[in-house]
C-alpha atoms as a PDB file:
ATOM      1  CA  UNK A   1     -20.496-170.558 -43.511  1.00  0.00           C
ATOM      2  CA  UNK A   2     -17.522-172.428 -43.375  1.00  0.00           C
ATOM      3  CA  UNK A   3     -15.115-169.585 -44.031  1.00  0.00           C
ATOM      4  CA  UNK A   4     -16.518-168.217 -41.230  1.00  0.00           C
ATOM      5  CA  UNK A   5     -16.280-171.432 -39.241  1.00  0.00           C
ATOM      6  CA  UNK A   6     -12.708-171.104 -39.544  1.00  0.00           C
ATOM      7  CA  UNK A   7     -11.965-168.278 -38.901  1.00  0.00           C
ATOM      8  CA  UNK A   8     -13.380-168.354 -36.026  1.00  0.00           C
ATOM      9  CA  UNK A   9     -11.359-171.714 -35.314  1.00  0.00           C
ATOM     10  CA  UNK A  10      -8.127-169.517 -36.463  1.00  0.00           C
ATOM     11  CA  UNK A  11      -9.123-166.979 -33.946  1.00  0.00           C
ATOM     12  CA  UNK A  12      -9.777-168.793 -30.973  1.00  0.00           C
ATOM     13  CA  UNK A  13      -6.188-171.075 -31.720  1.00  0.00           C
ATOM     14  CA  UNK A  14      -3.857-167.875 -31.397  1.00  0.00           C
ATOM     15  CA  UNK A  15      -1.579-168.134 -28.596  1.00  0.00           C
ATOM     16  CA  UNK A  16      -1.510-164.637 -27.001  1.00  0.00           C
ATOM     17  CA  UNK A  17       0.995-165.624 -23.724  1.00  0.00           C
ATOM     18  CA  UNK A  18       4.206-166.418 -25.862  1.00  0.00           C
ATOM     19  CA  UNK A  19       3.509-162.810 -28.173  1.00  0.00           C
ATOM     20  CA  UNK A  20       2.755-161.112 -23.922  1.00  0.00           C
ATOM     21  CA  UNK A  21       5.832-162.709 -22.908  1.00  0.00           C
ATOM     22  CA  UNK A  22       7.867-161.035 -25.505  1.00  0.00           C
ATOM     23  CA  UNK A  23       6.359-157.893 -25.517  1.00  0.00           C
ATOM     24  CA  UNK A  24       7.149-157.323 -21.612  1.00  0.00           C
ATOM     25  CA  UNK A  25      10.468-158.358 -22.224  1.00  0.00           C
ATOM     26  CA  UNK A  26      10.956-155.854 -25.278  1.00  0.00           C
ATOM     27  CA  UNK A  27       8.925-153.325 -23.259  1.00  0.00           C
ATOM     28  CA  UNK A  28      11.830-153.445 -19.964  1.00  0.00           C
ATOM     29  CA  UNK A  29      14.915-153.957 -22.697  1.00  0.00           C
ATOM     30  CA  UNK A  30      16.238-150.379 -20.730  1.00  0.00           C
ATOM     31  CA  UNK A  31      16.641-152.582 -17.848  1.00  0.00           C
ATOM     32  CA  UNK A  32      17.342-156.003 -19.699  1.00  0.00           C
ATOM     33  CA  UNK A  33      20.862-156.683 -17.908  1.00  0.00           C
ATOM     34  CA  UNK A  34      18.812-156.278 -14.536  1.00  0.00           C
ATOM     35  CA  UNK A  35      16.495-158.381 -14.600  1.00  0.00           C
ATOM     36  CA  UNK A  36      15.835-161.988 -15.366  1.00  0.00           C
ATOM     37  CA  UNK A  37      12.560-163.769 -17.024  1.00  0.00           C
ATOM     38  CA  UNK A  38      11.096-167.309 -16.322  1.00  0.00           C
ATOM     39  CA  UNK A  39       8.238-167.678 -18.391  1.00  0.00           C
ATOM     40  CA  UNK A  40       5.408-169.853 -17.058  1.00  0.00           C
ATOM     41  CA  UNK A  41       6.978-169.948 -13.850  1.00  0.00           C
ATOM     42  CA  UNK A  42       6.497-173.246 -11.912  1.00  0.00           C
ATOM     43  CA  UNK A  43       4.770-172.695  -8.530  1.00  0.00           C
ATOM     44  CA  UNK A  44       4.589-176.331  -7.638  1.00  0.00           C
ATOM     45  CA  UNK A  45       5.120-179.857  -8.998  1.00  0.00           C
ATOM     46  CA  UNK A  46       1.678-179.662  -9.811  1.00  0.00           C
ATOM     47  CA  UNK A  47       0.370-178.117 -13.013  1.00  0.00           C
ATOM     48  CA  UNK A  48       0.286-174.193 -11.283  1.00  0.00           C
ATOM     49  CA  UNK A  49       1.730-171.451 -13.400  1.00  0.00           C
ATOM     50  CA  UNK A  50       2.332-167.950 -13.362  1.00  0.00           C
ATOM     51  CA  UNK A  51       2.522-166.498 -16.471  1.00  0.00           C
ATOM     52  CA  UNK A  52       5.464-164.743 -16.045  1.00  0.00           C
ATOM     53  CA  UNK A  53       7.929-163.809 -13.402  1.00  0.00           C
ATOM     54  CA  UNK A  54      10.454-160.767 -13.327  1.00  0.00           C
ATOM     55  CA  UNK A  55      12.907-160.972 -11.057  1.00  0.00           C
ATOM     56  CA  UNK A  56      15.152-157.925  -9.989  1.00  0.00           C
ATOM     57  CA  UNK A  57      18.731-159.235  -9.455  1.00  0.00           C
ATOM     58  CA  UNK A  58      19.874-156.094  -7.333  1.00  0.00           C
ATOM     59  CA  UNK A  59      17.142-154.607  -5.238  1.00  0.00           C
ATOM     60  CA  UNK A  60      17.979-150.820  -6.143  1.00  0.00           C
ATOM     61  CA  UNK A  61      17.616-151.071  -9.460  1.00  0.00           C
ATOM     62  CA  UNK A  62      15.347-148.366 -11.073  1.00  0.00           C
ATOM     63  CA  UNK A  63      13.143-149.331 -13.979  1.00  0.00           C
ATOM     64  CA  UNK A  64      13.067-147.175 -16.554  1.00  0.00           C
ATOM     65  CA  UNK A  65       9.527-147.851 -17.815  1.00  0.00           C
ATOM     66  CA  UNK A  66       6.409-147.098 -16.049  1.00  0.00           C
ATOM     67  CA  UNK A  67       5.198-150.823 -16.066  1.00  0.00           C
ATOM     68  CA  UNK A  68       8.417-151.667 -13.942  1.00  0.00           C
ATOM     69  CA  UNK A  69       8.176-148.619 -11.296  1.00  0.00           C
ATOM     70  CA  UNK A  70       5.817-150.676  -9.126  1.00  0.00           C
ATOM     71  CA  UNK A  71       8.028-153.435  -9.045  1.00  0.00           C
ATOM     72  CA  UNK A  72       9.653-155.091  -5.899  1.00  0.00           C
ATOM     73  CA  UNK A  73      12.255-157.719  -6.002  1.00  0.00           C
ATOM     74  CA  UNK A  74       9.861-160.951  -7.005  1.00  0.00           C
ATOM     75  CA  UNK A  75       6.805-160.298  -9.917  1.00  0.00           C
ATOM     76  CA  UNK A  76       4.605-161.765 -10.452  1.00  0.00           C
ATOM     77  CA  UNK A  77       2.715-161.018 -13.803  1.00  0.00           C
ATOM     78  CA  UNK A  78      -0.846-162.569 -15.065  1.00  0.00           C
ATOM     79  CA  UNK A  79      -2.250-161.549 -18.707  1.00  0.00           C
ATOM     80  CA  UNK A  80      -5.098-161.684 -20.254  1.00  0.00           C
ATOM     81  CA  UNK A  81      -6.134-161.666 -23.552  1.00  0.00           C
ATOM     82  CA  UNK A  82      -8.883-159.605 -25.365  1.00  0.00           C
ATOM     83  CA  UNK A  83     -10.957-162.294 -24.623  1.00  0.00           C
ATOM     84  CA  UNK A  84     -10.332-163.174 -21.349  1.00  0.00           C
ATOM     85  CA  UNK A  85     -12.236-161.603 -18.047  1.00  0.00           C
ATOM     86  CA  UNK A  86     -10.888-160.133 -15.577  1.00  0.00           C
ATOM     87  CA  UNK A  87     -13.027-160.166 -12.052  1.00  0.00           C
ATOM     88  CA  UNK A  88     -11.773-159.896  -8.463  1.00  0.00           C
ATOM     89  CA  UNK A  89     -11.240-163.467  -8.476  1.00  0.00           C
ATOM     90  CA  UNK A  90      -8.647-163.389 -11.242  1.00  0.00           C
ATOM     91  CA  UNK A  91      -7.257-160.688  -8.497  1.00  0.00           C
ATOM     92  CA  UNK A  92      -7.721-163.241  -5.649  1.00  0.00           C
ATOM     93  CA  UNK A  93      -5.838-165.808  -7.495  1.00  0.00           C
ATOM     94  CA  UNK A  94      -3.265-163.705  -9.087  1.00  0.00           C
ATOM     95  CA  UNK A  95      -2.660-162.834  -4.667  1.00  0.00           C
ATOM     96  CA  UNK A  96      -3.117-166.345  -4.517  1.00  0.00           C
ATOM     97  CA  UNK A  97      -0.022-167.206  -7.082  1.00  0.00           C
ATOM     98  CA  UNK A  98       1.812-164.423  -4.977  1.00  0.00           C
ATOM     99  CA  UNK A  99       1.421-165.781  -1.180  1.00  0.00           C
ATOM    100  CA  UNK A 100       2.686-169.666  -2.688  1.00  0.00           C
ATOM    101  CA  UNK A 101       5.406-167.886  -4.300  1.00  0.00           C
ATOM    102  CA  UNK A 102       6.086-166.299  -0.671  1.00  0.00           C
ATOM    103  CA  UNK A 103       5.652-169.813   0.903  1.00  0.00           C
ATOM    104  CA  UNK A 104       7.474-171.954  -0.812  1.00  0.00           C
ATOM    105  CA  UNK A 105      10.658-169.760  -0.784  1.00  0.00           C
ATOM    106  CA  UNK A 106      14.022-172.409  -0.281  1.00  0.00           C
ATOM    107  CA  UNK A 107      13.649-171.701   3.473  1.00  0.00           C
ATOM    108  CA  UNK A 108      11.621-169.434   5.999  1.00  0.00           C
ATOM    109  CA  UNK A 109      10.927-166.116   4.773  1.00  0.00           C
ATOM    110  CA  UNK A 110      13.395-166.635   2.105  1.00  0.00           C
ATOM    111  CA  UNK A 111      11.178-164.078   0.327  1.00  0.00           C
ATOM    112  CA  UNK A 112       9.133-161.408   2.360  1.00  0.00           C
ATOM    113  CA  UNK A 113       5.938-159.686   2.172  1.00  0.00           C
ATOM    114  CA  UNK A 114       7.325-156.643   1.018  1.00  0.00           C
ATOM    115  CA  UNK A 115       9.618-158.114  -2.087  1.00  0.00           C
ATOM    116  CA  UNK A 116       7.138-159.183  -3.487  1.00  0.00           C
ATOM    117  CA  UNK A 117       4.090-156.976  -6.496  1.00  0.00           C
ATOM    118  CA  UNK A 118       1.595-158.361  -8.785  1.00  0.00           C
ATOM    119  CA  UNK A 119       0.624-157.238 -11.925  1.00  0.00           C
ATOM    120  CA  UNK A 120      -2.782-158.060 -14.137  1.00  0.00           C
ATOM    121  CA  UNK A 121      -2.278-156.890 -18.157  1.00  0.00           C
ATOM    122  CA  UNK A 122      -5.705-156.680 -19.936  1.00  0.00           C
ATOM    123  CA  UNK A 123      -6.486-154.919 -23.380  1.00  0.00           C
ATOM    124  CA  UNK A 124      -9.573-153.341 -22.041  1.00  0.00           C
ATOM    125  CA  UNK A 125     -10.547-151.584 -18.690  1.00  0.00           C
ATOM    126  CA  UNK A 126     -13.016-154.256 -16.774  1.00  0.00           C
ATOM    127  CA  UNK A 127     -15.327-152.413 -15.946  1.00  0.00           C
ATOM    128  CA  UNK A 128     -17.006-155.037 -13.724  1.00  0.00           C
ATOM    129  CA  UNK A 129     -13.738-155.100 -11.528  1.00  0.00           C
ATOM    130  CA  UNK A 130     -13.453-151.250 -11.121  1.00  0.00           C
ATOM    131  CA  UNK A 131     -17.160-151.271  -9.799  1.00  0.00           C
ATOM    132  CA  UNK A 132     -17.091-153.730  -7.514  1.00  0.00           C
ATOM    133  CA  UNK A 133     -13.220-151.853  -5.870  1.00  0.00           C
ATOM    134  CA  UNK A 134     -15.494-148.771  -5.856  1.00  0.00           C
ATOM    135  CA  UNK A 135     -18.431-150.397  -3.708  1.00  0.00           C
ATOM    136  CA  UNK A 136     -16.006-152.186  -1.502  1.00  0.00           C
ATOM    137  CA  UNK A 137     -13.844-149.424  -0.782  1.00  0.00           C
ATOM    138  CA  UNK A 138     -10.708-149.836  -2.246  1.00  0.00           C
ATOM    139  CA  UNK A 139      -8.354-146.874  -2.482  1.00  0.00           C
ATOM    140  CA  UNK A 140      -7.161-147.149  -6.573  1.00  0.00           C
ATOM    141  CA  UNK A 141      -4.911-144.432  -8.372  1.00  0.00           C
ATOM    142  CA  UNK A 142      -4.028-144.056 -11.714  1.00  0.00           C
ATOM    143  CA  UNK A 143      -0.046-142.660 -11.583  1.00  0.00           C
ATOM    144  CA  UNK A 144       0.182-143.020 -15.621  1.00  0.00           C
ATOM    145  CA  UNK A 145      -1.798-143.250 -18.185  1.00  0.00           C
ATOM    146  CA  UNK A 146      -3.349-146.819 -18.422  1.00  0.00           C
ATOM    147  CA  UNK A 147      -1.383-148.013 -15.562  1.00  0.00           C
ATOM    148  CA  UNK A 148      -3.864-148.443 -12.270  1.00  0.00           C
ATOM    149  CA  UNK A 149      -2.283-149.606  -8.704  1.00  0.00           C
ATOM    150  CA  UNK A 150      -4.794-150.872  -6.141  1.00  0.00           C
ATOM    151  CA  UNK A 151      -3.572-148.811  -2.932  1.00  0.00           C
ATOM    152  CA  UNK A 152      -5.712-150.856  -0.554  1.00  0.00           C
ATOM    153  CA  UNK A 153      -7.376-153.972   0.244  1.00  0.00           C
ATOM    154  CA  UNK A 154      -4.906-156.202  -1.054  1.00  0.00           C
ATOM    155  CA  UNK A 155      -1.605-157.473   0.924  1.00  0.00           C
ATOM    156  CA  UNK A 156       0.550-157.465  -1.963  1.00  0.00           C
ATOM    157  CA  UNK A 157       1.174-153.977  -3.902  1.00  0.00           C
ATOM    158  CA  UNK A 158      -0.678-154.658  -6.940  1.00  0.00           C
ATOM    159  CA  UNK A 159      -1.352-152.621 -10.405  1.00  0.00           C
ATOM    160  CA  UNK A 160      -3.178-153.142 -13.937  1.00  0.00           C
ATOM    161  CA  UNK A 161      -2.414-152.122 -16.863  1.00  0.00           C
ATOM    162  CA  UNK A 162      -5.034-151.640 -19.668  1.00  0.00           C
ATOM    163  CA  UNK A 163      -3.049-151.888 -22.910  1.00  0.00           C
ATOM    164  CA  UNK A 164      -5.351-149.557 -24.617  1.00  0.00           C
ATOM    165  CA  UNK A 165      -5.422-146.446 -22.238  1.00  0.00           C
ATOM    166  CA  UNK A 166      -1.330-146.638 -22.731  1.00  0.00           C
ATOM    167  CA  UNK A 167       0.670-144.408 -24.625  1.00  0.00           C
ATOM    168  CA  UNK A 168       1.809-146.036 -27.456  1.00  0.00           C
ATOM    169  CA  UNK A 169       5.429-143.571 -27.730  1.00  0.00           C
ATOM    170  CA  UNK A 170       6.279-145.195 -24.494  1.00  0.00           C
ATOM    171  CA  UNK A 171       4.822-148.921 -24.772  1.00  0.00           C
ATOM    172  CA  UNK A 172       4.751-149.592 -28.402  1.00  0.00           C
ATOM    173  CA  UNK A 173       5.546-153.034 -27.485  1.00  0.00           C
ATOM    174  CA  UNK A 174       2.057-153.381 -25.459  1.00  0.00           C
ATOM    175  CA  UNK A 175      -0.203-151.911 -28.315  1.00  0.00           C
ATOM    176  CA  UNK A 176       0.690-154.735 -30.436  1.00  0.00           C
ATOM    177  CA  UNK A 177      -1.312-157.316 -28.251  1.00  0.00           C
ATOM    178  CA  UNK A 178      -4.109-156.741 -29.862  1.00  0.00           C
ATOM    179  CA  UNK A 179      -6.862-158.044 -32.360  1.00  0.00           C
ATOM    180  CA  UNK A 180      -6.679-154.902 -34.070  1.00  0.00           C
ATOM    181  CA  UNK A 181      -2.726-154.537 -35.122  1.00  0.00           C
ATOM    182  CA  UNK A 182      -2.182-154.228 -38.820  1.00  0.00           C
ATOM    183  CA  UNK A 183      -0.054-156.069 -40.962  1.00  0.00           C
ATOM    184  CA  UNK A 184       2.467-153.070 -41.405  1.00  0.00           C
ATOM    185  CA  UNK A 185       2.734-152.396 -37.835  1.00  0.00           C
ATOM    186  CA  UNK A 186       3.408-156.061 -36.935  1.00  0.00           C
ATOM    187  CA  UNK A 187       6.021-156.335 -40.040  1.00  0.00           C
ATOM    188  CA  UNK A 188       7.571-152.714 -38.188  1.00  0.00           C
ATOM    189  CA  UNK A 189       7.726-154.688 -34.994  1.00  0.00           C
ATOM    190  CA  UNK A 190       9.265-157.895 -35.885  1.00  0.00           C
ATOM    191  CA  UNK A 191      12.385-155.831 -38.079  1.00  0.00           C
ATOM    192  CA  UNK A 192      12.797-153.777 -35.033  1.00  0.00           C
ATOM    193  CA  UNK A 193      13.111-156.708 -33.160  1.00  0.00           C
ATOM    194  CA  UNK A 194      15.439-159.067 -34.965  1.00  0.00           C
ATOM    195  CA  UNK A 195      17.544-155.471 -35.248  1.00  0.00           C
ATOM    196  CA  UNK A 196      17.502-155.210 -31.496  1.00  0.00           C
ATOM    197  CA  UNK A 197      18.746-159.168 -31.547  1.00  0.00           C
ATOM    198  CA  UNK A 198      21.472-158.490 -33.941  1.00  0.00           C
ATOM    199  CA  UNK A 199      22.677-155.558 -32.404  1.00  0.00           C
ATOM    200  CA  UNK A 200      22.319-157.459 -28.253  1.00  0.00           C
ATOM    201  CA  UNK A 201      23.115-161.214 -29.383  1.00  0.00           C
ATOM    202  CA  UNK A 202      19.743-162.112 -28.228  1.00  0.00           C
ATOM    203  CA  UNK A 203      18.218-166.065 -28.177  1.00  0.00           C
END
């Protein structure tokens, strides 16, 4: 009982933001020179974060991968764990994060409407959310596999991305955020990574 007890304890104090924040990075490296990351972006003096923001530095920049192609110049990005719900008002907030981002810009309309997306990561498809678009009439595509963009009813353009409808060729990085990922496949990862590091000069 009290092996169990902690693991359970083990499992509930794994820090999945800091392994998400990574992971995007590793999963845009094609674009790495383009684009800067502030993790846990400060909206306000007050304890408000967004879990990550990419910011394009020149607006024509193409991203390479599919995660990026919705992209404007300010993105915002919320994740959630396997554990973690996802319900249209994680979407409202996420919108939410988005319009104070817009607002509180260094002067009047510093940043626009249209510069600015948000993205929600989950591991698994809420189901829950995709009803309740369906019954409120929202218009919702799926342009790549695992990647959804909400078309309608939102002011920002918005997508999610299920981590386990993606391919994992093309976002090996993404497949590792999960409680399933062996031992071998995380040991793969983390070589690959301090190669990368090596070869870029990375922090």
């Amino acid at each position: 009982m009290a092996k169990e007890k902690s693991k359970a304890e083990k499992k509930q104090k794994l820090q999945w933001h800091p392994a998400f924040a990574a992971a995007l990075e590793m999963e845009l490296l094609e674009n790495k020179d383009d684009l800067e990351f502030e993790r846990e972006h400060n909206l306000n003096r007050k304890p408000l974060l967004i879990d990550c923001l990419v910011i394009k530095k020149k607006k024509n920049t193409i991203i390479k991968n599919e995660i990026g192609k919705l992209f404007r110049k300010y993105n915002i990005i919320e994740y959630k764990s396997a554990r973690d719900s996802l319900s249209i008002d994680d979407v409202a907030k996420t919108q939410g994060y988005a319009h104070l981002y817009k607002a509180y810009g260094e002067s009047v309309n510093a940043v626009r409407f249209d510069e600015v997306s948000v993205t929600l990561i989950r591991e698994s498809k809420p189901v829950g959310l995709f009803k309740y678009f369906e019954e409120n009439s929202y218009t919702v595509s799926n342009p790549y596999k695992g990647i959804y963009y909400i078309e309608s009813g939102l002011k920002f353009p918005t997508q999610i991305i299920i981590g386990k409808e993606l391919t994992h060729e093309n976002h090996e990085w993404f497949n590792l955020l999960s409680d399933k990922v062996t031992k071998q496949e995380m040991a793969k990862a983390i070589e690959y990574s301090r190669n990368v590091k090596k070869r870029m000069k990375r922090n």
